[in-house]
PDB file of N, CA and C in Angstrom:
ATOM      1  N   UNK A   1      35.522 -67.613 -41.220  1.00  0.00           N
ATOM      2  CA  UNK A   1      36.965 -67.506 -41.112  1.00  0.00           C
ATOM      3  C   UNK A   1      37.399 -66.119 -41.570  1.00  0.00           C
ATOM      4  N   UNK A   2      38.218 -65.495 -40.840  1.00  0.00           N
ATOM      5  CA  UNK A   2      39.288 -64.310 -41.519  1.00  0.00           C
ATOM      6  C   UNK A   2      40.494 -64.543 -41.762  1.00  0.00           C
ATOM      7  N   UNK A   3      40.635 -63.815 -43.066  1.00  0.00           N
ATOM      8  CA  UNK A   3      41.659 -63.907 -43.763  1.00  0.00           C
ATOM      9  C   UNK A   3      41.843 -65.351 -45.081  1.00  0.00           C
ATOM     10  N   UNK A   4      42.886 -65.098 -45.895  1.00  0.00           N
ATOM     11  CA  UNK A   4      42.718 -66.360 -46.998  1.00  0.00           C
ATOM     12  C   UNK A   4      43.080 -67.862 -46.236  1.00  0.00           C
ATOM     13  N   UNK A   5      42.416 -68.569 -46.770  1.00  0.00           N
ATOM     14  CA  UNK A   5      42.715 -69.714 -45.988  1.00  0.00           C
ATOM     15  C   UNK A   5      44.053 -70.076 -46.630  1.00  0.00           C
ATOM     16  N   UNK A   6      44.649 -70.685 -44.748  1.00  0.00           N
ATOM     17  CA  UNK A   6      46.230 -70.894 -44.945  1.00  0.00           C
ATOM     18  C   UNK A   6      46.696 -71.947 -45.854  1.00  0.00           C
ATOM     19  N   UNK A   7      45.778 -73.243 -46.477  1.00  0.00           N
ATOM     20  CA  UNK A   7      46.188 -74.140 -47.165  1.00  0.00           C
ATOM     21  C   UNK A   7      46.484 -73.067 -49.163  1.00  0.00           C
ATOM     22  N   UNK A   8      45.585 -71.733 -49.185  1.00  0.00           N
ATOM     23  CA  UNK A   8      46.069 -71.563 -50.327  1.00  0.00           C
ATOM     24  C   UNK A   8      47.159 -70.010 -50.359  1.00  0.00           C
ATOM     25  N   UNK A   9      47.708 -70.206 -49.476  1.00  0.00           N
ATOM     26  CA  UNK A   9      49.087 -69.364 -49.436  1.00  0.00           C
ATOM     27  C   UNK A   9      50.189 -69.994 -49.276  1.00  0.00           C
ATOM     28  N   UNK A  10      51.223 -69.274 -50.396  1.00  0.00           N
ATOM     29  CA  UNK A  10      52.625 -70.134 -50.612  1.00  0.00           C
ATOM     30  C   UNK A  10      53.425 -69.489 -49.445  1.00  0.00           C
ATOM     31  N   UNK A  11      54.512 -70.353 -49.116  1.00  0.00           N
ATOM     32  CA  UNK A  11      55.154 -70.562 -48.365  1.00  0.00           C
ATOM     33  C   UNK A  11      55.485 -68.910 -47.810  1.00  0.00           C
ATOM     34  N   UNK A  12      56.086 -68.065 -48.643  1.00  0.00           N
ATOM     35  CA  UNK A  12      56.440 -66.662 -48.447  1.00  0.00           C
ATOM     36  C   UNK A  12      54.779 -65.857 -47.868  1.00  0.00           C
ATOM     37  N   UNK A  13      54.161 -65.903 -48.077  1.00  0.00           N
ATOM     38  CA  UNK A  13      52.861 -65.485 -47.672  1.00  0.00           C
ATOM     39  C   UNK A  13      52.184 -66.102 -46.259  1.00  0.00           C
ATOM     40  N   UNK A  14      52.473 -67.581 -46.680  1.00  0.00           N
ATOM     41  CA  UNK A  14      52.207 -68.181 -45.223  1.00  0.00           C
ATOM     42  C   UNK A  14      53.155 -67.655 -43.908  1.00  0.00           C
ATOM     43  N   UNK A  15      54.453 -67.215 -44.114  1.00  0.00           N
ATOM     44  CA  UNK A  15      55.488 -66.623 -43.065  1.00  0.00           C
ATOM     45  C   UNK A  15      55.137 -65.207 -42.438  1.00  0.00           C
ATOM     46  N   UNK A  16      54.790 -64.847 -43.973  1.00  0.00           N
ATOM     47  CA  UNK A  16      54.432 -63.248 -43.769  1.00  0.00           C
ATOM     48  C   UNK A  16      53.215 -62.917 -42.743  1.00  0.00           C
ATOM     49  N   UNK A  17      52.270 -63.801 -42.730  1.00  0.00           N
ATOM     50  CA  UNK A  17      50.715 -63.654 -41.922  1.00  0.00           C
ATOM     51  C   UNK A  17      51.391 -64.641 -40.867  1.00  0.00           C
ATOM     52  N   UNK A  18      52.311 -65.421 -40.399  1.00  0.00           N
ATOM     53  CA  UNK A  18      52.714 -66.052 -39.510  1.00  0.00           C
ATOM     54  C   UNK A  18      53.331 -64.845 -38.304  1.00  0.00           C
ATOM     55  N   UNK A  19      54.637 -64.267 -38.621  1.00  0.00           N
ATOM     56  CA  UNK A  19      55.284 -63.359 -38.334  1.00  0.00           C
ATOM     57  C   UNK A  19      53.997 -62.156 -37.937  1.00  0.00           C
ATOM     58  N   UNK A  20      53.360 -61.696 -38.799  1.00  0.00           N
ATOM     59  CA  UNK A  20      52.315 -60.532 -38.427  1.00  0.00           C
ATOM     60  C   UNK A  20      51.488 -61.248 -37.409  1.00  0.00           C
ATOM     61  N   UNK A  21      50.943 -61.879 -36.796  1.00  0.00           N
ATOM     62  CA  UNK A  21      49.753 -62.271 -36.327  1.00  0.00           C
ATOM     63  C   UNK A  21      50.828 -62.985 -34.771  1.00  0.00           C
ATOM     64  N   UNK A  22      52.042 -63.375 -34.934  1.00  0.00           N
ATOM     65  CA  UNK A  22      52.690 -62.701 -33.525  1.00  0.00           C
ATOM     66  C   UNK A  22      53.408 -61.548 -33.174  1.00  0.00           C
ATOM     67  N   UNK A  23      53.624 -61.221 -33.900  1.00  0.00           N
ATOM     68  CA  UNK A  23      54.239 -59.594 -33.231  1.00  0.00           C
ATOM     69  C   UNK A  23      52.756 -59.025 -32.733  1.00  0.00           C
ATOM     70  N   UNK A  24      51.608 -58.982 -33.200  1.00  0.00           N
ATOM     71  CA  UNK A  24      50.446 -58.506 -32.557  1.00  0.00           C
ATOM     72  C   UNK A  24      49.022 -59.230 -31.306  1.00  0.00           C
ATOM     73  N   UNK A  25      50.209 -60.299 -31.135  1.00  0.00           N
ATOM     74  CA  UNK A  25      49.415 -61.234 -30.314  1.00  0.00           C
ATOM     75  C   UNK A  25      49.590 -60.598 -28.853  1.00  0.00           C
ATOM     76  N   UNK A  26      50.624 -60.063 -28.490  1.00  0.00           N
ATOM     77  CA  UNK A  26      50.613 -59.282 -26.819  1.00  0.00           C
ATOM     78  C   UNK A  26      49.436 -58.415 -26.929  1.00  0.00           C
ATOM     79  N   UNK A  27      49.408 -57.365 -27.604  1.00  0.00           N
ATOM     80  CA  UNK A  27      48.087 -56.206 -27.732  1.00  0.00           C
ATOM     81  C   UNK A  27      47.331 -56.742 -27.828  1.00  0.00           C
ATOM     82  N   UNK A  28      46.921 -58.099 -28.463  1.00  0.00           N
ATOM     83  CA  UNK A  28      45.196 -58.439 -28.826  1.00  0.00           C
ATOM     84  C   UNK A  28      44.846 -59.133 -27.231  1.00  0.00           C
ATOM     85  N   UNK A  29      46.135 -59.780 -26.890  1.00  0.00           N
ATOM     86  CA  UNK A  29      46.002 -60.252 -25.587  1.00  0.00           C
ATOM     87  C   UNK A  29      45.454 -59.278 -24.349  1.00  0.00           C
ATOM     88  N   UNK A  30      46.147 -58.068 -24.213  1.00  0.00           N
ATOM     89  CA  UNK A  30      46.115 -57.010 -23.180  1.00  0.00           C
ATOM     90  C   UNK A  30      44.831 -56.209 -23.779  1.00  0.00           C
ATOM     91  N   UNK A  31      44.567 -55.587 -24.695  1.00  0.00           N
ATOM     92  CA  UNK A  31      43.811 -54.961 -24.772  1.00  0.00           C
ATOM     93  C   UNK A  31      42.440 -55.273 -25.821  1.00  0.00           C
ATOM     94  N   UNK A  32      42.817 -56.997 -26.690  1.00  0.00           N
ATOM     95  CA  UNK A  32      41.654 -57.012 -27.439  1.00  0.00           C
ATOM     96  C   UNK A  32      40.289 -57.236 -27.077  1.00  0.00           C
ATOM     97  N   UNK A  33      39.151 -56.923 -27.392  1.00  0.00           N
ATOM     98  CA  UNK A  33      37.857 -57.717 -26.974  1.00  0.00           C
ATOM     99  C   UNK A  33      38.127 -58.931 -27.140  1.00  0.00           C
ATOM    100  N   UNK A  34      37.032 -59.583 -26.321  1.00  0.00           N
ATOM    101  CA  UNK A  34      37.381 -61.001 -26.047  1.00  0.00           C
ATOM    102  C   UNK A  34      36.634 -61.831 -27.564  1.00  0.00           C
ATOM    103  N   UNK A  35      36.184 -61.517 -28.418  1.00  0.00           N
ATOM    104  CA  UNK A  35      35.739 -61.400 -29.911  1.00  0.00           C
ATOM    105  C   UNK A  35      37.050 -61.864 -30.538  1.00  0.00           C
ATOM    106  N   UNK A  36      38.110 -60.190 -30.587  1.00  0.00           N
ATOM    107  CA  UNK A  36      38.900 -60.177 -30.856  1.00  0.00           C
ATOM    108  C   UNK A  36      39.994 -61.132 -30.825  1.00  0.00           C
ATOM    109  N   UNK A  37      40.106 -61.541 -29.541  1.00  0.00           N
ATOM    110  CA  UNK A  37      40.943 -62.628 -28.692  1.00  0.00           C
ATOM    111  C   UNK A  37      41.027 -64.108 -29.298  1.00  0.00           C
ATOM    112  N   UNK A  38      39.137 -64.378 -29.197  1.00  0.00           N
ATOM    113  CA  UNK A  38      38.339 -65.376 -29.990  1.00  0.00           C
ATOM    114  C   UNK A  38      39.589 -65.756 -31.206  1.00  0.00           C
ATOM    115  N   UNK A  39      39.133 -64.740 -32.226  1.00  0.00           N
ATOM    116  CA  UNK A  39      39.408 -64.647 -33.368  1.00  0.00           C
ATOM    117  C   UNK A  39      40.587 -64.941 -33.721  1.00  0.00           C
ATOM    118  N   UNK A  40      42.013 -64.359 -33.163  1.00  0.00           N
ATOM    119  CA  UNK A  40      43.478 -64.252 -32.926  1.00  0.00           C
ATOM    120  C   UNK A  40      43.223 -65.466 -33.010  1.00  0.00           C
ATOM    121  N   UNK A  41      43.156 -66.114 -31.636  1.00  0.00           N
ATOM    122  CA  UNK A  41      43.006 -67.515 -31.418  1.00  0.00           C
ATOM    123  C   UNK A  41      43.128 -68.644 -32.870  1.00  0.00           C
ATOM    124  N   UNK A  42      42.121 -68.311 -33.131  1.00  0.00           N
ATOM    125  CA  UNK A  42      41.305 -69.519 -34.315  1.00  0.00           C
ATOM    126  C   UNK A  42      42.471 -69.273 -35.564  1.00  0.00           C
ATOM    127  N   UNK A  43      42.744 -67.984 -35.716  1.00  0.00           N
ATOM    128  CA  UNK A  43      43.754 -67.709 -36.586  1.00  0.00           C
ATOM    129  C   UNK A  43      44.796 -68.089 -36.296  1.00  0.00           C
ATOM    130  N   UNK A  44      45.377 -68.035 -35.997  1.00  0.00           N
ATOM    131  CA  UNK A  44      46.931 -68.222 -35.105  1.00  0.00           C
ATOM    132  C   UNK A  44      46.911 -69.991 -35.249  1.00  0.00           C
ATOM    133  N   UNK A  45      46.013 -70.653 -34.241  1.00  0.00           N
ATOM    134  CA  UNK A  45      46.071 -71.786 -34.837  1.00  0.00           C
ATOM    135  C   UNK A  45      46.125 -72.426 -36.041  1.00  0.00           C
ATOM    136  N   UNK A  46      45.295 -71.711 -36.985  1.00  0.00           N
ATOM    137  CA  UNK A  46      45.139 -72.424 -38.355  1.00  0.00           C
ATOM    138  C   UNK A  46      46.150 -72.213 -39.128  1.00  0.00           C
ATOM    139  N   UNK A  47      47.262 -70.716 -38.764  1.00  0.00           N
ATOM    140  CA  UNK A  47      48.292 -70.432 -39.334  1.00  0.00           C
ATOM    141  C   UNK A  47      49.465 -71.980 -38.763  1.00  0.00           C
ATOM    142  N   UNK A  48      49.869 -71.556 -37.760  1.00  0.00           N
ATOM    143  CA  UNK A  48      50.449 -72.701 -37.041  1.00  0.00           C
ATOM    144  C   UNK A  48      50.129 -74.101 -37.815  1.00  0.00           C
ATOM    145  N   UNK A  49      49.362 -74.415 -38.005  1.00  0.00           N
ATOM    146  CA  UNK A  49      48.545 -75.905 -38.299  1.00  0.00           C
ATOM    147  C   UNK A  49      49.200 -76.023 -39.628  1.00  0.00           C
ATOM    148  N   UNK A  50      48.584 -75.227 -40.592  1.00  0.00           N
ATOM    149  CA  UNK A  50      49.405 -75.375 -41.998  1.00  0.00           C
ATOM    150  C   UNK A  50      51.038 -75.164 -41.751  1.00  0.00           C
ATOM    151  N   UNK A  51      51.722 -74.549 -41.411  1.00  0.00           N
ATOM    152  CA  UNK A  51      53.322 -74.570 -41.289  1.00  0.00           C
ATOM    153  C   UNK A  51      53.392 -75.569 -40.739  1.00  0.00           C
ATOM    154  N   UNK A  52      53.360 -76.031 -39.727  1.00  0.00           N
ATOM    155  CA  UNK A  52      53.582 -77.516 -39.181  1.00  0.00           C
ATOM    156  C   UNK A  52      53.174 -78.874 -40.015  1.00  0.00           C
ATOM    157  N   UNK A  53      52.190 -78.350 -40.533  1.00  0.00           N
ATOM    158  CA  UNK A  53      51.490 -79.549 -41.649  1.00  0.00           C
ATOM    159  C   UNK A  53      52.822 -79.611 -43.175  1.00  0.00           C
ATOM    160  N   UNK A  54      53.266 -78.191 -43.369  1.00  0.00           N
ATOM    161  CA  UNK A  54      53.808 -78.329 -44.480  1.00  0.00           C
ATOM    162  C   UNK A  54      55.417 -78.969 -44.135  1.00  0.00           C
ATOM    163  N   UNK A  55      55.734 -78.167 -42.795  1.00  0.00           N
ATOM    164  CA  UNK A  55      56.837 -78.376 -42.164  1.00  0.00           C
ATOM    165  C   UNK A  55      57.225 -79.921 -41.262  1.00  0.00           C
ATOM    166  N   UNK A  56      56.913 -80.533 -40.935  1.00  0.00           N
ATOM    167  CA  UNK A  56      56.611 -82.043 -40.329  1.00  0.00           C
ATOM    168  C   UNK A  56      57.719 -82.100 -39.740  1.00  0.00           C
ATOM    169  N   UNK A  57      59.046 -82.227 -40.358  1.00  0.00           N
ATOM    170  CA  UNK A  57      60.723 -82.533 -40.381  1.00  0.00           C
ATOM    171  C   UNK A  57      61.151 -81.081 -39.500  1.00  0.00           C
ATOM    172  N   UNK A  58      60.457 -80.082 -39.139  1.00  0.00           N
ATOM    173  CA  UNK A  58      61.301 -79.087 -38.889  1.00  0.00           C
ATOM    174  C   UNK A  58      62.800 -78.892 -38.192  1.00  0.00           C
ATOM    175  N   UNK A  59      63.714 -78.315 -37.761  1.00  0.00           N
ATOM    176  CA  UNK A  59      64.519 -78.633 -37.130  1.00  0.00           C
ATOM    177  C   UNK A  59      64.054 -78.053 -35.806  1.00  0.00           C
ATOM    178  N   UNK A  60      64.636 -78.684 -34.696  1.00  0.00           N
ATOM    179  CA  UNK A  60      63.846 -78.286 -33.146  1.00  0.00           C
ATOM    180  C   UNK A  60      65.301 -78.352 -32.732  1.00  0.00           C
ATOM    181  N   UNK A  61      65.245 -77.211 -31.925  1.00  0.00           N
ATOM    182  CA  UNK A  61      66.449 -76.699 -30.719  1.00  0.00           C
ATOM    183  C   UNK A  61      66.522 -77.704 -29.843  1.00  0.00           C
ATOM    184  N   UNK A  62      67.678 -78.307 -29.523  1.00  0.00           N
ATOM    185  CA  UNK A  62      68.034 -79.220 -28.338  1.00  0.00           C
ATOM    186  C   UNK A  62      67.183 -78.557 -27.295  1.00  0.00           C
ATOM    187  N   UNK A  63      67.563 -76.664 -26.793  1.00  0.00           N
ATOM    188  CA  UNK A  63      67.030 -76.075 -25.852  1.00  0.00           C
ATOM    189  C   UNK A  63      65.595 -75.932 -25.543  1.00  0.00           C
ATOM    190  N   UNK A  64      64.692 -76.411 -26.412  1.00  0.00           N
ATOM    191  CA  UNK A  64      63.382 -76.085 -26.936  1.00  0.00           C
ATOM    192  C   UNK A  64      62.889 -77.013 -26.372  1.00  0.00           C
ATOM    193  N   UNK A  65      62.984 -78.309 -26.196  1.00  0.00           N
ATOM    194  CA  UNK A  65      63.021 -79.648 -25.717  1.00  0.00           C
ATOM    195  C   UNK A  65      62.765 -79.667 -23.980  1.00  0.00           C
ATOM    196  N   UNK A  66      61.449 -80.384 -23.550  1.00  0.00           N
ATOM    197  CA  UNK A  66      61.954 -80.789 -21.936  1.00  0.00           C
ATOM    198  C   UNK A  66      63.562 -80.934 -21.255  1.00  0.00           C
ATOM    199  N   UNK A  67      63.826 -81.843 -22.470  1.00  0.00           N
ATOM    200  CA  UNK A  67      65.153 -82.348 -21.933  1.00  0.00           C
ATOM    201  C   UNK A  67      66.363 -81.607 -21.701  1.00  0.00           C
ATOM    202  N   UNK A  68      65.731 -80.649 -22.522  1.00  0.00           N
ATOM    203  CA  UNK A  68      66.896 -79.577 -22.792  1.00  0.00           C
ATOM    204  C   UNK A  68      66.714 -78.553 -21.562  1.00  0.00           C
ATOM    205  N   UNK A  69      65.530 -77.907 -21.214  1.00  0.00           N
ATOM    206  CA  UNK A  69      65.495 -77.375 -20.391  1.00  0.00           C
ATOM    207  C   UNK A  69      65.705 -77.570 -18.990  1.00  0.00           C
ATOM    208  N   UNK A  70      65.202 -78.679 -19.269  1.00  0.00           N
ATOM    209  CA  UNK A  70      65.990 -79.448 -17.557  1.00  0.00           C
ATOM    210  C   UNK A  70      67.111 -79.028 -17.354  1.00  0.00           C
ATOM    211  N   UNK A  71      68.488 -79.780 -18.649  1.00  0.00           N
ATOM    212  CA  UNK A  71      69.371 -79.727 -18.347  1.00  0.00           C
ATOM    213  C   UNK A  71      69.747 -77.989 -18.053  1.00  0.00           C
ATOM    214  N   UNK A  72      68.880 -77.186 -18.342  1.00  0.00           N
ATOM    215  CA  UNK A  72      69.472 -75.883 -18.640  1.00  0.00           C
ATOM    216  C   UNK A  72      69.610 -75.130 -17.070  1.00  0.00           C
ATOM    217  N   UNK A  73      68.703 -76.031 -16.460  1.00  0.00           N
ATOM    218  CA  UNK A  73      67.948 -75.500 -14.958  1.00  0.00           C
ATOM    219  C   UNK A  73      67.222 -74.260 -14.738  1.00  0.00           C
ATOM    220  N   UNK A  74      66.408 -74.401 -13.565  1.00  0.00           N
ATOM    221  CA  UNK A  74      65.862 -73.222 -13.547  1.00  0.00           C
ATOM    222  C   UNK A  74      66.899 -71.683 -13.418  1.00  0.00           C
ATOM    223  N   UNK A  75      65.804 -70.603 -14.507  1.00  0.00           N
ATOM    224  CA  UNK A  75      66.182 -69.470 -14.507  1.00  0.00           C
ATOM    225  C   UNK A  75      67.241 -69.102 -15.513  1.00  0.00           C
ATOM    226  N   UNK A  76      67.867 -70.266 -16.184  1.00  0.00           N
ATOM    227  CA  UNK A  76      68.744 -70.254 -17.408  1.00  0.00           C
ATOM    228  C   UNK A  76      68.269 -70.014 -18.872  1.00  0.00           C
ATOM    229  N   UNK A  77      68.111 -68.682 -19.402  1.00  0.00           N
ATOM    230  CA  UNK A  77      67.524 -69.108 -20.798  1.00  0.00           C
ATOM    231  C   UNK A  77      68.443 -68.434 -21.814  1.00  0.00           C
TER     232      UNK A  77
END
């Protein structure tokens, strides 16, 4: 694994490597080795996994929703 594992970073730390690891997900996409890519990957998930794990209740956008987007129709965002 790279980086500290996400179960022992507090909440402010867990955001901070959340936030960093998408703002750099287009470049690893376009130009990373596929290693690289690998890696993003496995990370990104495990970041995701713990926020969602800690987060359960989050609040979710009506718009965020199938239902929502339906209603929004195509090409509306």
């Amino acid at each position: 694994m790279t980086g500290v594992d996400p179960e022992r970073l507090d909440d402010q730390q867990l955001m901070k490597e959340l936030e960093t690891i998408h703002r750099t997900r287009h470049d690893t996409l376009l130009h990373g080795s596929n290693d690289a890519l690998r890696t993003h990957n496995l990370r990104m998930a495990q970041l995701e996994g713990e926020y969602l794990r800690r987060h359960p209740r989050r609040p979710v956008a009506a718009g965020r929703t199938r239902e929502g987007a339906r209603e929004r129709g195509p090409g509306e965002d």
